[in-house]
Protein backbone atom coordinates (compact mmCIF):
# COMPACT_ATOMS: atom_id res chain seq x y z
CA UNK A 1 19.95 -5.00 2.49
CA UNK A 2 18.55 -1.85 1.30
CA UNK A 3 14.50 -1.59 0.85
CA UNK A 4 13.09 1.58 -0.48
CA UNK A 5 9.81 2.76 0.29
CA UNK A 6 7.56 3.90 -2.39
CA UNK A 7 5.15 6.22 0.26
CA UNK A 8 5.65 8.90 3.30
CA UNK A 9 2.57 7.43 4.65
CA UNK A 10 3.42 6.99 8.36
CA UNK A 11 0.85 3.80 8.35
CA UNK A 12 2.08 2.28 4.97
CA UNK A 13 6.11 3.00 6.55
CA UNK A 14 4.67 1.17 9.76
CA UNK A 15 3.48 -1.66 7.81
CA UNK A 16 6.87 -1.72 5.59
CA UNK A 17 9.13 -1.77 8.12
CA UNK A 18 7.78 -4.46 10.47
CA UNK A 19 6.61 -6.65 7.86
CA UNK A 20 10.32 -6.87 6.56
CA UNK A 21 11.47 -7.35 10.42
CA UNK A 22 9.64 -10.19 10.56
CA UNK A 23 11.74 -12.02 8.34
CA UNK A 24 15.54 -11.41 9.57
CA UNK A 25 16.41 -14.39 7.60
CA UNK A 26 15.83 -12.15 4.45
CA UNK A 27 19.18 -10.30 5.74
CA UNK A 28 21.41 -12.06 8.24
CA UNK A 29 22.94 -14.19 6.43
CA UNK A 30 24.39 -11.63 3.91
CA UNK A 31 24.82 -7.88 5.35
CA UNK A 32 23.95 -8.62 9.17
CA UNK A 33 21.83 -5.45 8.35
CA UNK A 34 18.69 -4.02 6.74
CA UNK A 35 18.48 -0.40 5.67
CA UNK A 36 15.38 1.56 4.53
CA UNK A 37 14.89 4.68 2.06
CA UNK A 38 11.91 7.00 1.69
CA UNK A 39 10.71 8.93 -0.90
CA UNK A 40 10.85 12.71 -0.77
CA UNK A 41 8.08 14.67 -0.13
CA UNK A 42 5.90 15.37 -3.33
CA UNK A 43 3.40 18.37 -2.74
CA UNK A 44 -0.21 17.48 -4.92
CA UNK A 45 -2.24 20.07 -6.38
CA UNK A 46 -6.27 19.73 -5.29
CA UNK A 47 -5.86 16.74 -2.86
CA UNK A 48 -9.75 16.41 -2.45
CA UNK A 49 -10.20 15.62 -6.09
CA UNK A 50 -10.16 11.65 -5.35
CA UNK A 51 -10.36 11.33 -9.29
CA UNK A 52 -7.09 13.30 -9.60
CA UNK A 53 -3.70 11.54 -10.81
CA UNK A 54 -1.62 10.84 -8.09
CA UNK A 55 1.88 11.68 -9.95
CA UNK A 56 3.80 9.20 -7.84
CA UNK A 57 1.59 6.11 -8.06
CA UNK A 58 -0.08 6.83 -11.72
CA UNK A 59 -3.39 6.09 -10.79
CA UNK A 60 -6.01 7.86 -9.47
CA UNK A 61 -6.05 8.86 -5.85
CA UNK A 62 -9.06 6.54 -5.04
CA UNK A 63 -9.09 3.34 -7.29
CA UNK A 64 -11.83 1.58 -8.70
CA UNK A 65 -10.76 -1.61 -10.03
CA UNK A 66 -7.97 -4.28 -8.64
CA UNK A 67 -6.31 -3.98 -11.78
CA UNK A 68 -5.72 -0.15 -11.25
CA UNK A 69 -4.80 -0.56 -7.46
CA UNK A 70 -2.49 -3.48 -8.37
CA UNK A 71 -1.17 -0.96 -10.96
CA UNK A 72 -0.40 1.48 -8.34
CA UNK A 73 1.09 -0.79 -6.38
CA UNK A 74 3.56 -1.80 -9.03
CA UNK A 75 4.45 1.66 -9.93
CA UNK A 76 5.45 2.92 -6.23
CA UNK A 77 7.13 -0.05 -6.28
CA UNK A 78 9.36 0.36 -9.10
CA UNK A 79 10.07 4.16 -8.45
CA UNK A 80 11.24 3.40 -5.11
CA UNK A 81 13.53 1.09 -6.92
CA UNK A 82 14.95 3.26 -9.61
CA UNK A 83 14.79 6.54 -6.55
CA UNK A 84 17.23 3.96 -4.60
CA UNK A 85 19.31 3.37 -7.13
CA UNK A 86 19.59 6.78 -8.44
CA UNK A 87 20.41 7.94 -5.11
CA UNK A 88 22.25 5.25 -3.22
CA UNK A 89 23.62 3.16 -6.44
CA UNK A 90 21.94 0.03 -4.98
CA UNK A 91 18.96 -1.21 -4.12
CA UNK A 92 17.37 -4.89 -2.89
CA UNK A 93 13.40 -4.23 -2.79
CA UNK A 94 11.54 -1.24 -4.07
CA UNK A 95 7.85 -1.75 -1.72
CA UNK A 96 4.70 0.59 -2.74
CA UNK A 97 1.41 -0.05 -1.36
CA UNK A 98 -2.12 1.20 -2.91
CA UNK A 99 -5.35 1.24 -1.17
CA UNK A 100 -8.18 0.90 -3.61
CA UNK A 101 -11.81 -0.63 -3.84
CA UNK A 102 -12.87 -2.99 -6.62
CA UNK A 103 -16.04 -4.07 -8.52
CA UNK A 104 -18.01 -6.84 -6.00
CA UNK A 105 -21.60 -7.29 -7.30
CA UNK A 106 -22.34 -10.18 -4.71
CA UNK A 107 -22.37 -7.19 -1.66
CA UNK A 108 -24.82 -4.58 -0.97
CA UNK A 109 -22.43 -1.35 -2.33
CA UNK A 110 -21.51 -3.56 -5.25
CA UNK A 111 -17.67 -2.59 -3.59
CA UNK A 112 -15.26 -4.27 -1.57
CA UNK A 113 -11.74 -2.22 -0.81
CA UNK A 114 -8.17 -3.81 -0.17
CA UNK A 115 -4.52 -2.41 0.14
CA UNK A 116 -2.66 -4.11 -1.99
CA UNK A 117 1.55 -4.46 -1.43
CA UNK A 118 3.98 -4.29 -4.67
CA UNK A 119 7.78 -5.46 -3.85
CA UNK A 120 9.63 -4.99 -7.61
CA UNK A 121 13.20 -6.11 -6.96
CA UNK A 122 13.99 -5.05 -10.31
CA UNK A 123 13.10 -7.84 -12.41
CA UNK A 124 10.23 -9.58 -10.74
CA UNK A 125 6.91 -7.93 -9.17
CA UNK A 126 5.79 -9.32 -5.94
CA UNK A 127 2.13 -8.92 -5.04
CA UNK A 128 0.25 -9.33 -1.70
CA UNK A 129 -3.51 -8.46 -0.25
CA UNK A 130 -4.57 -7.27 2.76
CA UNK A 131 -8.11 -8.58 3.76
CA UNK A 132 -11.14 -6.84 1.99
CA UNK A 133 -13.85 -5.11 3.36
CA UNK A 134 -17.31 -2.69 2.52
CA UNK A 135 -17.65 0.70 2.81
CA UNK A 136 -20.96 2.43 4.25
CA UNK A 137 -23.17 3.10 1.46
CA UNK A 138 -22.62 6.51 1.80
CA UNK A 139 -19.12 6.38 1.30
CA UNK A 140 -19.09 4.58 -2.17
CA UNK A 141 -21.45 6.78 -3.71
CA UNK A 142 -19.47 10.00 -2.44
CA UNK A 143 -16.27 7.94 -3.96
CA UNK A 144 -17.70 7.21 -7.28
CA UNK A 145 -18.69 11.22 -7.17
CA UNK A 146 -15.05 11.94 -7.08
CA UNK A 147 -14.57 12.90 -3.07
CA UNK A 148 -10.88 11.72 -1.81
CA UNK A 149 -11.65 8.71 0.83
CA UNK A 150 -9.04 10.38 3.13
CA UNK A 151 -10.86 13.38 3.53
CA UNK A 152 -14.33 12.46 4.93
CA UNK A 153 -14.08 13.52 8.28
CA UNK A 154 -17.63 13.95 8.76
CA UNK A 155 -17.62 10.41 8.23
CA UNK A 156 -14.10 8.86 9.65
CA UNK A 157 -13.10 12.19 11.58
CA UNK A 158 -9.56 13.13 11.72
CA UNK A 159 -8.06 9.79 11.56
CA UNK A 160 -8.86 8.47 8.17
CA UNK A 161 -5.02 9.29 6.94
CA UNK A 162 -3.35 8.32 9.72
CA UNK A 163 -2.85 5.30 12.07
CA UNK A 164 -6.00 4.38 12.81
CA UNK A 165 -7.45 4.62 9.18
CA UNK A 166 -11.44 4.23 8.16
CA UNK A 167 -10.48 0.72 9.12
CA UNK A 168 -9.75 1.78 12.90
CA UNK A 169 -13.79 3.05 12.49
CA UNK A 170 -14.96 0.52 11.52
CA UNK A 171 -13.48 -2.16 13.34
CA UNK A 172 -14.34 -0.27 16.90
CA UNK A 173 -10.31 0.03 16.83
CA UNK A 174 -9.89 -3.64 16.69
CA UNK A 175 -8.01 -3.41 13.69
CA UNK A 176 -5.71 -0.08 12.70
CA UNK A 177 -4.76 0.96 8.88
CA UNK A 178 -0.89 -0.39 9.15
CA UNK A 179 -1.99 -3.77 10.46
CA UNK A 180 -4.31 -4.34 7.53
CA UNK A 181 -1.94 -2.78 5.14
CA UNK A 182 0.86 -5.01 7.19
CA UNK A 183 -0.15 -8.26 6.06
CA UNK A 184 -0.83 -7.34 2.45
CA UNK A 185 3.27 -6.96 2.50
CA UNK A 186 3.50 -10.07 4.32
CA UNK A 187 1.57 -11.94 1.65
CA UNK A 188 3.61 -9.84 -0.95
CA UNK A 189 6.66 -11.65 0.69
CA UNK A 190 5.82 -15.02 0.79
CA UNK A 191 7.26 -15.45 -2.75
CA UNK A 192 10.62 -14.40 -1.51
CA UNK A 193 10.91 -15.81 2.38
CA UNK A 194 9.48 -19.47 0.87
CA UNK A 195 10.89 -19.63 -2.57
CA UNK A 196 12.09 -22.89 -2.20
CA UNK A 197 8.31 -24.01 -1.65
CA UNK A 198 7.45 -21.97 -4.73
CA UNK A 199 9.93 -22.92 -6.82
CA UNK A 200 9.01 -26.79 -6.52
């Protein structure tokens, strides 16, 4: 089984890899084996503009809406897919993963954020969620002036792109950015590991 990744995101990776190796059953049965692909490195122009185009994922580098995270999502998804096949002639999953927040108006920022976890397996999209949460007030209003998420260190220091994430932060470490972005592919999967249950 071959999955491509749509991300070199050492959390989102993470998350990929041992959300699929939770499921051997996905594999065994077939190849005895599961393979991975990444995408090569794309260099960005301006990476602080948060409003900027993100040429991979088609949407902006912080999203606003679920609709343009899901979006995202689906696009990394599907490049991985073609990349895969381009390269390798096959390809079972193509898995992108898009961190955006989304309109809320019951909470005090009016702003909830989520990663959400595309698998495209070249027909079908499947979508999961990671659980939501709110960002300081300071942090939305910076975000909806443009700033990149990823690059308030004053706020998150160094760790906001890496392991730990503005989620490690906030949780007091309880909870790291590939273990929230983790079971958004888990979710994302449970169309394929239980499609008998689905397809009923």
């Amino acid at each position: 089984m071959l999955i491509s990744i749509g991300t070199r995101s050492v959390p989102k990776v993470t998350a990929i890899t041992r959300a699929f190796s939770k499921y051997p059953e996905l594999w065994l049965n077939n190849e005895d084996e599961i393979k991975y692909i990444i995408m090569p490195k794309e260099v960005r122009k301006d990476e602080n503009e948060g409003q900027q185009k993100d040429n991979f994922s088609g949407v902006s580098c912080n999203p606003m809406t679920l609709s343009e995270t899901i979006e995202g999502a689906k696009n990394r998804a599907k490049n991985a897919y073609e990349y895969a096949e381009k390269e390798k002639g096959t390809c079972n999953y193509g898995v992108g993963i898009e961190a955006g927040m989304y309109p809320v108006p019951e909470v005090e920022t009016k702003y909830m954020d989520a990663s959400i976890c595309a698998i495209y397996d070249g027909n079908n999209y499947y979508i999961g969620f990671s659980p939501s949460f709110e960002y300081p007030k300071t942090v939305v209003k910076r975000v909806l002036e443009g700033e990149e998420l990823g690059y308030m260190e004053d706020v998150f220091g160094s760790t906001a792109k890496g392991r730990k994430g503005a989620i490690g932060v906030l949780t007091a470490g309880r909870v790291y950015r590939d273990e929230l972005e983790e079971y958004a592919v888990i979710m994302a999967l449970t169309k394929i590991v239980a499609k008998e249950v689905y397809d009923k």
